[in-house]
C-alpha atoms as a PDB file:
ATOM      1  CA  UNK A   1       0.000   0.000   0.000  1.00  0.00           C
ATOM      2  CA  UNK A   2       1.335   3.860  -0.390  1.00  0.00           C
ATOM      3  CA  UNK A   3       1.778   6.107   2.396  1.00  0.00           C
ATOM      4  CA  UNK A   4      -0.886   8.443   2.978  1.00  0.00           C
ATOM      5  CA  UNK A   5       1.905  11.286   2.450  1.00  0.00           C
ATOM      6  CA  UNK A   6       2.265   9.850  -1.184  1.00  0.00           C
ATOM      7  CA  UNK A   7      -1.735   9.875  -1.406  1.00  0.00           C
ATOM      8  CA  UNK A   8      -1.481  13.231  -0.441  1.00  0.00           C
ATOM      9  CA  UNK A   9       1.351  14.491  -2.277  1.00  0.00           C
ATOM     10  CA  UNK A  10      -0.829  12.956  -5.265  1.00  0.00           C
ATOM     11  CA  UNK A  11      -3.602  15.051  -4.830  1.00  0.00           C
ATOM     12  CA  UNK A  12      -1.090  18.198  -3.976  1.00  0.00           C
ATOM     13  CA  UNK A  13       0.451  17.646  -7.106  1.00  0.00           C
ATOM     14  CA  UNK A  14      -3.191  17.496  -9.194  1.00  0.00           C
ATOM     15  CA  UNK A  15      -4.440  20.334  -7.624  1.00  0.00           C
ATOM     16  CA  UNK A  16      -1.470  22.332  -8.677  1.00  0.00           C
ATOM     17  CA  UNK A  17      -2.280  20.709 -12.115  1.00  0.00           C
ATOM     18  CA  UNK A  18      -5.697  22.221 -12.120  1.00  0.00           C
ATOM     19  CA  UNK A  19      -4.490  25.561 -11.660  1.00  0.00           C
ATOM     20  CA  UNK A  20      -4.253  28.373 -14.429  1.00  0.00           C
ATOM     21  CA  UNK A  21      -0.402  27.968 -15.692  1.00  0.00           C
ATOM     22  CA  UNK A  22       1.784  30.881 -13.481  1.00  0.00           C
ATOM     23  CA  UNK A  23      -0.850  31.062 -10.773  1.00  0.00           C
ATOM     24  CA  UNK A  24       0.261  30.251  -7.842  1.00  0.00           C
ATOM     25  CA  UNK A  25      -1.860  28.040  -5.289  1.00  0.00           C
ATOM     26  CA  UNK A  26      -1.572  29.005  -1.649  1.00  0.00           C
ATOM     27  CA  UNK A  27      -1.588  26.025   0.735  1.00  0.00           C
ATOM     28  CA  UNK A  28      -4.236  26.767   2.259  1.00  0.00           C
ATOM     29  CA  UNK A  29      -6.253  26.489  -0.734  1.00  0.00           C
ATOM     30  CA  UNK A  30      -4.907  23.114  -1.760  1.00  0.00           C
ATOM     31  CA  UNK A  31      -5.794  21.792   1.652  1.00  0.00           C
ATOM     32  CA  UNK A  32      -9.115  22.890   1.026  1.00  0.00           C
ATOM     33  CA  UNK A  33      -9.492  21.526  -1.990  1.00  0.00           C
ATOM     34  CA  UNK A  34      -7.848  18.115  -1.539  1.00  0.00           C
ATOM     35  CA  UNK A  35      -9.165  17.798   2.409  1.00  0.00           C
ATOM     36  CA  UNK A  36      -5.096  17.172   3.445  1.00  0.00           C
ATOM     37  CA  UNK A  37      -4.105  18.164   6.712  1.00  0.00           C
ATOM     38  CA  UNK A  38      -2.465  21.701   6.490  1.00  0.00           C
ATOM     39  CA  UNK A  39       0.537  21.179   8.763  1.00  0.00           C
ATOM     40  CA  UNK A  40       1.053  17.795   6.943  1.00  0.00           C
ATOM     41  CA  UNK A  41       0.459  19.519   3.531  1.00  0.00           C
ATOM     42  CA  UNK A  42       3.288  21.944   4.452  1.00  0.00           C
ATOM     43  CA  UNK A  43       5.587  19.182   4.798  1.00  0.00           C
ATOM     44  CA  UNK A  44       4.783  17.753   1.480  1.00  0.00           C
ATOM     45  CA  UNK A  45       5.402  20.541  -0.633  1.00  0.00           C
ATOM     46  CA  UNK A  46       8.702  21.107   0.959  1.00  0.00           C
ATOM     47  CA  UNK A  47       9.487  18.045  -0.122  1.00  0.00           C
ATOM     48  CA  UNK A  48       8.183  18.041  -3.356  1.00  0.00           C
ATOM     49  CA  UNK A  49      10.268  21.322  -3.723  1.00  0.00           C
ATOM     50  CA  UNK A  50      13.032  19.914  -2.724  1.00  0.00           C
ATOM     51  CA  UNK A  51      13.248  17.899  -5.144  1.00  0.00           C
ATOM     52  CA  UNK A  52      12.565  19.701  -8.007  1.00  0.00           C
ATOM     53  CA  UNK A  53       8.559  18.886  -8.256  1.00  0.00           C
ATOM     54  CA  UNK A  54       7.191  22.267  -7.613  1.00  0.00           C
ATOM     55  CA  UNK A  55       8.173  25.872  -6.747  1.00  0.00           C
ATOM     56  CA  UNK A  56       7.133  28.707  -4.811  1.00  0.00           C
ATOM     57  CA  UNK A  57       6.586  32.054  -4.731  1.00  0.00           C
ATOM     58  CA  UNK A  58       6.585  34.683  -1.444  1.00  0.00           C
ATOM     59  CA  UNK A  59       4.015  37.854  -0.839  1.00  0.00           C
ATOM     60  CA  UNK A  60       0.774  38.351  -1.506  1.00  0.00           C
ATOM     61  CA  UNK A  61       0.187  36.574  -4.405  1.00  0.00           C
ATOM     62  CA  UNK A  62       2.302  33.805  -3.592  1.00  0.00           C
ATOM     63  CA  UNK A  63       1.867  30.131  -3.251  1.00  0.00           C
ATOM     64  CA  UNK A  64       2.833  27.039  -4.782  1.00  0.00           C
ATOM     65  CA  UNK A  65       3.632  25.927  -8.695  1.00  0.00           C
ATOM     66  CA  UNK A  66       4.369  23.417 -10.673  1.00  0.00           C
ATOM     67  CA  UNK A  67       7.970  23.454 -11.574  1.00  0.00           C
ATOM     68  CA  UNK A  68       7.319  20.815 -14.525  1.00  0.00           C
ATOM     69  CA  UNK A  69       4.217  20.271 -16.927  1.00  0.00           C
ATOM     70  CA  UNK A  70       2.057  18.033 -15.340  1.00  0.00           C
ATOM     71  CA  UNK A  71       2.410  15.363 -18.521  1.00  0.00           C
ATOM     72  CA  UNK A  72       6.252  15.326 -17.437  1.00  0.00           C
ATOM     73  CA  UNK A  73       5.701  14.114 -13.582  1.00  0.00           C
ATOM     74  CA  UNK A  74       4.423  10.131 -13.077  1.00  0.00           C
ATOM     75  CA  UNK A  75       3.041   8.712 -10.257  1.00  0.00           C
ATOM     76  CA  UNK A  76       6.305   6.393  -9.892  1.00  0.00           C
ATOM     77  CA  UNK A  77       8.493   9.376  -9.575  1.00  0.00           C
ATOM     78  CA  UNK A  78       6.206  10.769  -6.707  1.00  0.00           C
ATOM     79  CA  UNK A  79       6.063   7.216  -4.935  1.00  0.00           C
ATOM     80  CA  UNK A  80       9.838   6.808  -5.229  1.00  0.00           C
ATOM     81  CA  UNK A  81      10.175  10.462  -3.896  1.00  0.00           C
ATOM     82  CA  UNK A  82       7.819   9.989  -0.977  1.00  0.00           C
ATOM     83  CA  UNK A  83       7.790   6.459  -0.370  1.00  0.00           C
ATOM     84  CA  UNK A  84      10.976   5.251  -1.492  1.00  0.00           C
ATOM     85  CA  UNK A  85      11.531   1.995  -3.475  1.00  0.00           C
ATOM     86  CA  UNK A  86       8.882   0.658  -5.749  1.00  0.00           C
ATOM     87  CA  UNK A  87       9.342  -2.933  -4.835  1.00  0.00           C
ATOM     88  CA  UNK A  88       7.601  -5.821  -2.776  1.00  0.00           C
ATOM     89  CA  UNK A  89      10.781  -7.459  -1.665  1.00  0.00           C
ATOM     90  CA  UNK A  90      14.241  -5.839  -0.927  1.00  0.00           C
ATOM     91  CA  UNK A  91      15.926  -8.260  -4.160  1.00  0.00           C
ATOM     92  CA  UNK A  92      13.447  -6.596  -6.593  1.00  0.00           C
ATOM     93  CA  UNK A  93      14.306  -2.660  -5.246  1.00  0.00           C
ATOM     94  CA  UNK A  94      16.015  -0.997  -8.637  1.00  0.00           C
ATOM     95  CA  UNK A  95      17.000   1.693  -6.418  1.00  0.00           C
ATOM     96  CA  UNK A  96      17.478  -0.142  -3.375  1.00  0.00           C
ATOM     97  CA  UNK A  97      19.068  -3.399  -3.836  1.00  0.00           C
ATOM     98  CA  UNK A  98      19.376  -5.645  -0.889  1.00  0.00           C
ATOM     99  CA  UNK A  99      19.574  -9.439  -0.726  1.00  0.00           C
ATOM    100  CA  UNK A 100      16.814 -11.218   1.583  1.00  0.00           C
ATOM    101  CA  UNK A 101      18.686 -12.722   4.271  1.00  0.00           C
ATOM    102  CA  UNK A 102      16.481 -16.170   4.214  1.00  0.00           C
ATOM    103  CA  UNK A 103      16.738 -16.372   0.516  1.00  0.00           C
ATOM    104  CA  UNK A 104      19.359 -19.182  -1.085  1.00  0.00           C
ATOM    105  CA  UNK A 105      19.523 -17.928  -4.190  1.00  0.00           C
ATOM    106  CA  UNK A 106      17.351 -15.113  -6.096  1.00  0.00           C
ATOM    107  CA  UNK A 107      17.483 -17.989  -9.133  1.00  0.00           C
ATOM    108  CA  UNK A 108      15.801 -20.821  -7.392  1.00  0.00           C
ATOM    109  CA  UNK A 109      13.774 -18.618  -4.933  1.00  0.00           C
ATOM    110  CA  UNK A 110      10.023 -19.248  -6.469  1.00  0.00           C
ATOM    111  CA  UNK A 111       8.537 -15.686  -4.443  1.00  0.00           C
ATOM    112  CA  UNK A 112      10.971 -13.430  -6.193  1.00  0.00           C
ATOM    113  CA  UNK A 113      10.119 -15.016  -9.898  1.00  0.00           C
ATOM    114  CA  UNK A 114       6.197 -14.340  -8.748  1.00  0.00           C
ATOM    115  CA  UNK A 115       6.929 -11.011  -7.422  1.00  0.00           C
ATOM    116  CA  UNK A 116       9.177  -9.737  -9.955  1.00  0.00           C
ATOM    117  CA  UNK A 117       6.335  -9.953 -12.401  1.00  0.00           C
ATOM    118  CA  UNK A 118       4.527  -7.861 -10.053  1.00  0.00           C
ATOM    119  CA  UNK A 119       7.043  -5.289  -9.883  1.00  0.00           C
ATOM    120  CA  UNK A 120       7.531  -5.195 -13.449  1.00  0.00           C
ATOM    121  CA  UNK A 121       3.720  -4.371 -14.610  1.00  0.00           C
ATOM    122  CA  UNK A 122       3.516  -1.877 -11.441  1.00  0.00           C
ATOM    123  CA  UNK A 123       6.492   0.262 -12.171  1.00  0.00           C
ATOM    124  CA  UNK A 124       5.247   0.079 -16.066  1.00  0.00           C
ATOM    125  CA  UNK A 125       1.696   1.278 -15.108  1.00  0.00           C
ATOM    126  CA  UNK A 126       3.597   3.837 -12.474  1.00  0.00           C
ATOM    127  CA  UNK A 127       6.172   5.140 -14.559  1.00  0.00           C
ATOM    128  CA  UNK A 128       3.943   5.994 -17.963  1.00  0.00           C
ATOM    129  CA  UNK A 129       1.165   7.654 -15.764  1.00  0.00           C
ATOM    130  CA  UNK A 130       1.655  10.989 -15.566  1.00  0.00           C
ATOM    131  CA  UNK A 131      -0.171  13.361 -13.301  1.00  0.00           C
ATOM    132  CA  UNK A 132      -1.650  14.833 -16.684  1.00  0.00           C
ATOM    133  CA  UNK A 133      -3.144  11.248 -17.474  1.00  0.00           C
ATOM    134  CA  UNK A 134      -4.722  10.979 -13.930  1.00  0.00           C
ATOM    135  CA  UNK A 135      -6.733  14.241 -14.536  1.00  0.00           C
ATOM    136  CA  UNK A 136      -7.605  13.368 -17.908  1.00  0.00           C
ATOM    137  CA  UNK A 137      -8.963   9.827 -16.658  1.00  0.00           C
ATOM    138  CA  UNK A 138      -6.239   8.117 -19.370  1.00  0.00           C
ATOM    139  CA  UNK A 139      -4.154   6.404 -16.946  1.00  0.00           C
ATOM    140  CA  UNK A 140      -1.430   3.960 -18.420  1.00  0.00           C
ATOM    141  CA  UNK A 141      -2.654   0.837 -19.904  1.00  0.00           C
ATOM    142  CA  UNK A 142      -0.263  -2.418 -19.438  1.00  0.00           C
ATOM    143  CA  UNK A 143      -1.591  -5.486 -21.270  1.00  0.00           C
ATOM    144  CA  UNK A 144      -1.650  -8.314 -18.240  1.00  0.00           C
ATOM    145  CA  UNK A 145      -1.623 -11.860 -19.317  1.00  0.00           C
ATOM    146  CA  UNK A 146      -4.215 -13.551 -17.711  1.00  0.00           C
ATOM    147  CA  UNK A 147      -5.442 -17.160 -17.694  1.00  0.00           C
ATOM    148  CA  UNK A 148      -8.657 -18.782 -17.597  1.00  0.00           C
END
């Protein structure tokens, strides 16, 4: 399951999508809208900021931006951002390698060949879904084999 910090940052990031392109959404306003926890919303977008997701601007008319089209940011990057590695078990992490310590091998151990298919078709559907596609209702589409 994702955090509820990615589920919010989610929503964060499609409200900011919504907005008129160079107006600014305060965080108050996103809170609102989205029904996230202001305080908790406030960490978020520091994060996302941080690392390059969205911008802000001070004074009156300030708040918070995109810093990339929304057809440029997918829901993997967020996850990876927020929740870290996109994987069920530690031998399948891309960015987080680790061996599990009551495996014998990774190419006799029957969970990991299950599970890496899993991984796989996730970070596929994860990884071509942009924010953009999530408002539009076109998220990715992975053919999954499936038997009778």
């Amino acid at each position: 399951m994702i955090s509820q910090k990615a589920k919010y940052a989610l929503r964060a990031l499609s409200a900011l999508a919504r907005a008129e392109v160079g107006e600014p959404l305060q965080i108050s306003d996103i809170a609102d809208r989205q029904n996230i926890p202001k305080k908790f919303l406030e960490q978020i977008l520091l994060d996302l900021k941080r690392n390059g997701l969205v911008t802000s601007r001070r004074g009156k008319q300030g708040g918070y931006l995109l810093l990339r089209p929304a057809a440029e940011i997918t829901y993997g990057e967020v996850l990876r951002l927020i929740d870290g590695p996109i994987a069920p078990l530690p031998c399948l992490s891309l960015t987080a390698y680790r061996r599990c310590e009551d495996c014998n091998g990774e190419s006799d151990c029957e969970v990991r060949h299950v599970f890496a298919r899993v991984a796989d078709e996730t970070r596929a559907v994860l990884f071509s879904t942009t924010i953009a596609d999530a408002l539009n209702g076109h998220p990715a589409s992975v053919a999954v084999e499936e038997t009778a």
